[in-house]
C-alpha atoms as a PDB file:
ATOM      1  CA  UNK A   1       0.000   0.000   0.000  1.00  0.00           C
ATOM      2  CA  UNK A   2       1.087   3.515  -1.070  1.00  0.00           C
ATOM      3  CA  UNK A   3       2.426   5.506   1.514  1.00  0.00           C
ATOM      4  CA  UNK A   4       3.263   9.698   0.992  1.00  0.00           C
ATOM      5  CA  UNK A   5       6.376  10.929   1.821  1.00  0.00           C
ATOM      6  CA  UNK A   6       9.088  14.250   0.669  1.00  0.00           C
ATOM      7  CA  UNK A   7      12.239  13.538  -0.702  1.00  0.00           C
ATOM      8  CA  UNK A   8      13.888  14.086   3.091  1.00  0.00           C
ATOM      9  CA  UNK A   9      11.984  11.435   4.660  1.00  0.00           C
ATOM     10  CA  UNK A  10      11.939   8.628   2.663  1.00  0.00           C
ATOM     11  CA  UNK A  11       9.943   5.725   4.424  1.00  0.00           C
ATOM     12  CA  UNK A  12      12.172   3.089   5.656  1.00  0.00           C
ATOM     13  CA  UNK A  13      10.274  -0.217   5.294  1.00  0.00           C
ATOM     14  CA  UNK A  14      10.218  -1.671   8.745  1.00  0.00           C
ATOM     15  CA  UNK A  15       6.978  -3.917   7.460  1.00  0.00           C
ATOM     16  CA  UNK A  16       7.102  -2.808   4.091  1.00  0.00           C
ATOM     17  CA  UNK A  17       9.486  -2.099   1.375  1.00  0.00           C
ATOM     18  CA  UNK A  18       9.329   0.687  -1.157  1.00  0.00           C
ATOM     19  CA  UNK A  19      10.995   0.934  -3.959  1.00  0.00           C
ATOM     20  CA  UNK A  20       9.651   4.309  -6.230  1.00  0.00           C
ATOM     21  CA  UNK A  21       8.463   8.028  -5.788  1.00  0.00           C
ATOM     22  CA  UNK A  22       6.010   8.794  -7.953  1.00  0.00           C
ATOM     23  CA  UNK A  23       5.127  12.112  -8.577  1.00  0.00           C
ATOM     24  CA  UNK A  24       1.101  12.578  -7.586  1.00  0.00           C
ATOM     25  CA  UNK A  25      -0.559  14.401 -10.297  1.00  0.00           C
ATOM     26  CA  UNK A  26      -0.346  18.367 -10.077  1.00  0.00           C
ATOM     27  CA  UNK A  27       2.903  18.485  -8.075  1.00  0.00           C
ATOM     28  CA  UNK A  28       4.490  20.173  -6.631  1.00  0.00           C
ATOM     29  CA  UNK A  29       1.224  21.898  -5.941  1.00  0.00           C
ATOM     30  CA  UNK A  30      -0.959  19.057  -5.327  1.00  0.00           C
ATOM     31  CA  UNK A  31      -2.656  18.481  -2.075  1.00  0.00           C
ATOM     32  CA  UNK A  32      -0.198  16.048  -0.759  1.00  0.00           C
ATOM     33  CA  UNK A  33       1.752  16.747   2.136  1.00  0.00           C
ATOM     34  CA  UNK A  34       4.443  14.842   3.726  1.00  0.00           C
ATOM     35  CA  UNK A  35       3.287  12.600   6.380  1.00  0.00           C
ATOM     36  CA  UNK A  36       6.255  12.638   8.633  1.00  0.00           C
ATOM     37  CA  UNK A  37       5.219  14.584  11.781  1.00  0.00           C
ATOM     38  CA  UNK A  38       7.016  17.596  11.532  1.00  0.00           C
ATOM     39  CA  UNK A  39       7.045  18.284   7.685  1.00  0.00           C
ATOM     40  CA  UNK A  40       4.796  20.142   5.209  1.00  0.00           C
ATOM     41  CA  UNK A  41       6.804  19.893   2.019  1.00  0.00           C
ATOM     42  CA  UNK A  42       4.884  18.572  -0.939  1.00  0.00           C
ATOM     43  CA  UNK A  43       5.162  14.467  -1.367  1.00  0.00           C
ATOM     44  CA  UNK A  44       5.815  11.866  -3.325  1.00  0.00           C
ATOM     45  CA  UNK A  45       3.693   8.551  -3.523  1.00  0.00           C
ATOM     46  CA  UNK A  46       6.083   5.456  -2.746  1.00  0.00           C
ATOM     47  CA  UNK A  47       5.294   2.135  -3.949  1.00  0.00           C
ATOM     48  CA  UNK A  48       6.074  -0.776  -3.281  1.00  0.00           C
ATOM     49  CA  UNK A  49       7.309  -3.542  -5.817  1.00  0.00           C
ATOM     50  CA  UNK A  50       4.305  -5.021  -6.880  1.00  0.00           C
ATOM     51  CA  UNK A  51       2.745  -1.195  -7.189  1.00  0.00           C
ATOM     52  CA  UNK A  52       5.331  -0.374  -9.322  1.00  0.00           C
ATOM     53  CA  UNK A  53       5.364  -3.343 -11.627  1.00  0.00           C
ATOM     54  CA  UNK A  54       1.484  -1.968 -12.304  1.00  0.00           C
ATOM     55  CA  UNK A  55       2.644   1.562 -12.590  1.00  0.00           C
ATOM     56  CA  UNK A  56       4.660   0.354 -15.338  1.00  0.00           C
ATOM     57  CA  UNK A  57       2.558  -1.076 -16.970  1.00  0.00           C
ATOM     58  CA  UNK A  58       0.275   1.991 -17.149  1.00  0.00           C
ATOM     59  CA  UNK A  59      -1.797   1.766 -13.591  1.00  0.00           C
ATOM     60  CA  UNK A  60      -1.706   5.236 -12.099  1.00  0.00           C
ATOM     61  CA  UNK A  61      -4.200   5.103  -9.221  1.00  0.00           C
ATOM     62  CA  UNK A  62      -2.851   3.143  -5.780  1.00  0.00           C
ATOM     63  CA  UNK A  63      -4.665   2.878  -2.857  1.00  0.00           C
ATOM     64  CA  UNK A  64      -2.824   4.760   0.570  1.00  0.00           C
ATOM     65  CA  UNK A  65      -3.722   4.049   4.348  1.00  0.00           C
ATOM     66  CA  UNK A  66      -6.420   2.050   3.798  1.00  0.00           C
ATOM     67  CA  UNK A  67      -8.872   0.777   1.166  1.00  0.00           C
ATOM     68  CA  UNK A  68     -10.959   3.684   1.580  1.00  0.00           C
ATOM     69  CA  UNK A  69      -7.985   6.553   0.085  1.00  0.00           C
ATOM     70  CA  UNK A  70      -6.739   6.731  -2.947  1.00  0.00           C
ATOM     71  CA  UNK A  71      -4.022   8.443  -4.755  1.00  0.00           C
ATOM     72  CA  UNK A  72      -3.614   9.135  -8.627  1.00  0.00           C
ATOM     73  CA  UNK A  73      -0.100   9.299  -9.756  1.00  0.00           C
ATOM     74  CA  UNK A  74       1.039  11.427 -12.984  1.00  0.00           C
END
């Protein structure tokens, strides 16, 4: 599951490893924000390997947090 994250802090797969940044669509103005405590800078979706073996092959919508969020990458 896609997690959203700046540049600075990276996630660090302690259950989960991911492997891209995607840009979201409309950055860096879209309406995601980092979701490290402290940060506001404009994020990146990270996948994970199966995620990005779909966004390669032309899937650009991954759901985030739960079923119920979803993000649509550029």
């Amino acid at each position: 599951m896609a997690i959203m994250r700046c540049r600075a802090h990276a996630p660090h797969g302690r259950t989960r490893e991911y492997v891209a940044a995607i840009k979201p669509v409309g950055f860096p103005d879209s309406a995601l924000v980092c979701g490290s405590k402290n940060c506001d800078e404009p994020a990146f979706i990270w996948l994970e390997g199966a995620e990005k073996v779909d966004y390669d092959s032309g899937v650009r919508i991954f759901r985030a947090f739960t079923d119920d969020v979803k993000v649509r990458a550029v």
